[in-house]
Protein backbone atom coordinates (compact mmCIF):
# COMPACT_ATOMS: atom_id res chain seq x y z
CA UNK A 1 18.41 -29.77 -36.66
CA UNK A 2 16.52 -27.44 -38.82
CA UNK A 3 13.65 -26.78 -36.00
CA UNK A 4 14.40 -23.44 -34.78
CA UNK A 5 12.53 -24.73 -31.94
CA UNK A 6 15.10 -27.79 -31.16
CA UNK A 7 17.81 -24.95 -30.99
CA UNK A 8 17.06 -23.41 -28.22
CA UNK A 9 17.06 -24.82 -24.76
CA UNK A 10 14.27 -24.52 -22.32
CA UNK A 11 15.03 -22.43 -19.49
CA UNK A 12 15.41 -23.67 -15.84
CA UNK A 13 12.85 -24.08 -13.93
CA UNK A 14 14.57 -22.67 -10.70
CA UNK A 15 16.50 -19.56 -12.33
CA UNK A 16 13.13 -18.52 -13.92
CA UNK A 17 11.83 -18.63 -10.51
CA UNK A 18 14.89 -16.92 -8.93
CA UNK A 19 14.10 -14.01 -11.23
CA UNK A 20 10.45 -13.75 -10.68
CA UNK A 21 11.11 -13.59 -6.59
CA UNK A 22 13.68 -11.08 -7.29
CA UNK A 23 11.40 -9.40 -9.36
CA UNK A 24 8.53 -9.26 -6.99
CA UNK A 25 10.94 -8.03 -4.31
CA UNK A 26 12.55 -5.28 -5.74
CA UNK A 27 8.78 -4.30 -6.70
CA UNK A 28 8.06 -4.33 -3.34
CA UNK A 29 10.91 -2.43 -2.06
CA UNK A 30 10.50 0.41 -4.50
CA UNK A 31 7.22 0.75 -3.62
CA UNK A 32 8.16 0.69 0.34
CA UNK A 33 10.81 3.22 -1.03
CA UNK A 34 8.68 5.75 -2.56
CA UNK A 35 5.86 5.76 0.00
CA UNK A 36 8.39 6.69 2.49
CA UNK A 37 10.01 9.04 0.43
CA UNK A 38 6.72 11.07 -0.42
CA UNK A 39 5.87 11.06 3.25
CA UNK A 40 9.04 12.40 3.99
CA UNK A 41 9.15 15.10 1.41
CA UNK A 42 5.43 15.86 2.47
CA UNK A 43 6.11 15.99 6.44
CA UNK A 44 5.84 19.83 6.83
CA UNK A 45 5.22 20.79 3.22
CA UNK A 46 2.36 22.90 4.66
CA UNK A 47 0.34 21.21 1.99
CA UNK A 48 -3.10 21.01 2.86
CA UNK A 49 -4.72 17.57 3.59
CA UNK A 50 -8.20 16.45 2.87
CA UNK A 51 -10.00 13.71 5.06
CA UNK A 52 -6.35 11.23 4.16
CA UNK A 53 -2.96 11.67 4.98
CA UNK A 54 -0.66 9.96 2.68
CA UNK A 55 2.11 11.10 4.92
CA UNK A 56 0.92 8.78 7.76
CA UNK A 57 -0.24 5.86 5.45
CA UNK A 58 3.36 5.44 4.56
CA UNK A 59 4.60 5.57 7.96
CA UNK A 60 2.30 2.56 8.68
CA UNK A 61 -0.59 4.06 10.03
CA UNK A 62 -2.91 3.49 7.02
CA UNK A 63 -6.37 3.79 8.67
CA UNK A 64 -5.37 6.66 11.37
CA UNK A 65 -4.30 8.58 8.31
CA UNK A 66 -8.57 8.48 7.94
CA UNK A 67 -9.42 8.70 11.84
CA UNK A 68 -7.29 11.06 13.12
CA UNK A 69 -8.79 15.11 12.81
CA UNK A 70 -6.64 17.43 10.86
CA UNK A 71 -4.86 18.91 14.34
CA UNK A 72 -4.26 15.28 15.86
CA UNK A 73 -2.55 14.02 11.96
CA UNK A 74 -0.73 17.29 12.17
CA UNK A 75 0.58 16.54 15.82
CA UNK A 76 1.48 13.08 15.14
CA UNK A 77 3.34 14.35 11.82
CA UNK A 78 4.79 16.69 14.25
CA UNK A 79 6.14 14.34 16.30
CA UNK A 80 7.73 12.30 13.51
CA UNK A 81 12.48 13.39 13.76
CA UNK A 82 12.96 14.71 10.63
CA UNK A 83 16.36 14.41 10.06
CA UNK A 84 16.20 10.62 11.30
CA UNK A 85 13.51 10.06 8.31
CA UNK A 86 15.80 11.68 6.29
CA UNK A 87 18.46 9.84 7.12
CA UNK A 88 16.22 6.44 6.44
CA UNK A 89 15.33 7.92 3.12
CA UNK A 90 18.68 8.45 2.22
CA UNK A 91 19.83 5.22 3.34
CA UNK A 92 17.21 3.70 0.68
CA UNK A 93 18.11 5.40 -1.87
CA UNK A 94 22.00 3.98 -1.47
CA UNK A 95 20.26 0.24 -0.81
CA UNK A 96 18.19 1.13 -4.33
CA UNK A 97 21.25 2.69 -6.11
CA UNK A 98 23.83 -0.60 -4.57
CA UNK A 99 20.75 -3.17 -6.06
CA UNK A 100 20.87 -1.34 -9.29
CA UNK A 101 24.67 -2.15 -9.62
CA UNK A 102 24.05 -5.74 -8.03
CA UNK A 103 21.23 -6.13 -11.04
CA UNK A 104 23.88 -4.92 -13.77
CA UNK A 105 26.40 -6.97 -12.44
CA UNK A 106 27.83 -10.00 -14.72
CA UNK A 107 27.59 -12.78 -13.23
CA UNK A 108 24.99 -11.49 -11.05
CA UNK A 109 25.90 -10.59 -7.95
CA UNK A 110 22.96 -12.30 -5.71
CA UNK A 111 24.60 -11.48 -2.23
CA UNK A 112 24.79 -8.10 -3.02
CA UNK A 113 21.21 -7.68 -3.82
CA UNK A 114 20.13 -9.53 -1.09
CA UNK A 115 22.32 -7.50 1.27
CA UNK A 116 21.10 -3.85 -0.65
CA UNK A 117 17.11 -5.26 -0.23
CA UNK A 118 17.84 -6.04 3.41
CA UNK A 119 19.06 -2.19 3.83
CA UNK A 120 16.49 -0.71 2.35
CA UNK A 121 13.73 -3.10 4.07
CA UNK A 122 15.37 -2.19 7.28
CA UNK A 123 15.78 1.53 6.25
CA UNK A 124 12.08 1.55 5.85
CA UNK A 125 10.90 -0.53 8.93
CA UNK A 126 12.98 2.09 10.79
CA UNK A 127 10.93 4.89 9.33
CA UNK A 128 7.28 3.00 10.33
CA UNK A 129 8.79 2.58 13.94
CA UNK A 130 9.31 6.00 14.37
CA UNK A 131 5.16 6.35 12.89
CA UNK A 132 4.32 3.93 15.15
CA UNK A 133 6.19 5.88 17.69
CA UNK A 134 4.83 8.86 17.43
CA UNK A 135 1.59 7.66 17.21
CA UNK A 136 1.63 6.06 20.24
CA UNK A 137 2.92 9.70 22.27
CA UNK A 138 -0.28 10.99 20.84
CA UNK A 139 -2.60 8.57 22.19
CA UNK A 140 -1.07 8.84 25.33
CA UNK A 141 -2.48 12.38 25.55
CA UNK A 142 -5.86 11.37 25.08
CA UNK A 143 -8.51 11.13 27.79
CA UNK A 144 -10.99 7.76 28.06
CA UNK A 145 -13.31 9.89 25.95
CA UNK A 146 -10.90 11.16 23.27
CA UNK A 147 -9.52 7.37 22.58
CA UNK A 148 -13.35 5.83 22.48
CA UNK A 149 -14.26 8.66 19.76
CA UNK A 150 -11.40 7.57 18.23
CA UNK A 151 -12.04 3.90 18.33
CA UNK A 152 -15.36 4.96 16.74
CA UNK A 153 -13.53 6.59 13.68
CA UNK A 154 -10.90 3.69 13.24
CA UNK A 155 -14.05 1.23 12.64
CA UNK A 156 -15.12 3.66 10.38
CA UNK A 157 -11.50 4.39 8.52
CA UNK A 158 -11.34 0.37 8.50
CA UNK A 159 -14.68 -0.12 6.99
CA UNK A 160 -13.92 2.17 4.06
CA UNK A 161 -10.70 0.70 3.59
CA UNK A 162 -12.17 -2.53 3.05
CA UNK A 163 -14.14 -1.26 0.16
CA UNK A 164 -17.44 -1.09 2.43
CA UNK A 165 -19.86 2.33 2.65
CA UNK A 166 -19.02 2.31 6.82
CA UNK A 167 -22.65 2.58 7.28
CA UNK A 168 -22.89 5.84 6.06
């Protein structure tokens, strides 16, 4: 009984696992969380934006943050309801502040995470509808010509996200 090791019993398998999900998930959520919150800070900063638009990335529309021209990002961004984003944002921030005080909770409180992740996953899947949204108003203005140039770019945008040159 003198084994320091014999003292101590081996954790459970499952709880260890429970933890490492739970883990992985509020990860996850905190990263969906503060993509959304920079693009909503950044929607109408007047900041100037190079040939990437983090402010459409986190609204879901990664590679059109890279196809899209300056004035066609700018009118999608200006399509995006503010206050609704806002509203999203602030909703994940209550999810992230009620999964804090699930996480401190003794004995944990499991339902209450779950329900606070479910908020804030839903909080942010409302934000990338309304991207998606406004995205697709704008490419209902564009002619046959204006949507094949753009086709063009995506394969491009796509290309470089995947690490390749794009041909260039």
């Amino acid at each position: 009984m003198s084994d320091p090791a014999g003292e101590h019993k081996a954790p459970r398998r499952g709880a260890r696992g429970l933890k490492i999900a739970l883990g992985l998930s509020l990860g996850l959520n905190l990263l969906i969380v503060g993509l959304v919150v920079g693009a909503v800070t950044s929607i109408g900063s007047g900041r100037p934006m190079g040939d990437d638009d983090p402010r459409l990335r986190s609204l879901g529309l990664g590679p059109f943050a890279i196809a899209l021209p300056r004035d066609e990002r700018q009118a999608v961004t200006d399509r995006i309801d503010r206050a609704a984003l806002r509203a999203d944002r602030r909703e994940m921030g209550q999810a992230m502040a009620d999964l804090r005080a699930a996480l401190l909770s003794e004995p944990f409180d499991r339902a209450a995470a779950e329900a606070a992740l479910n908020r804030s996953r839903d909080a942010a899947s409302a934000a990338q509808g309304q991207g998606h949204r406004a995205l697709l108003d704008h490419l209902e203005t564009l002619d046959a010509a204006e949507r094949a140039a753009l086709v063009e770019r995506l394969g491009r945008a796509l290309r470089r996200m995947g690490g390749r040159d794009g041909g260039r």
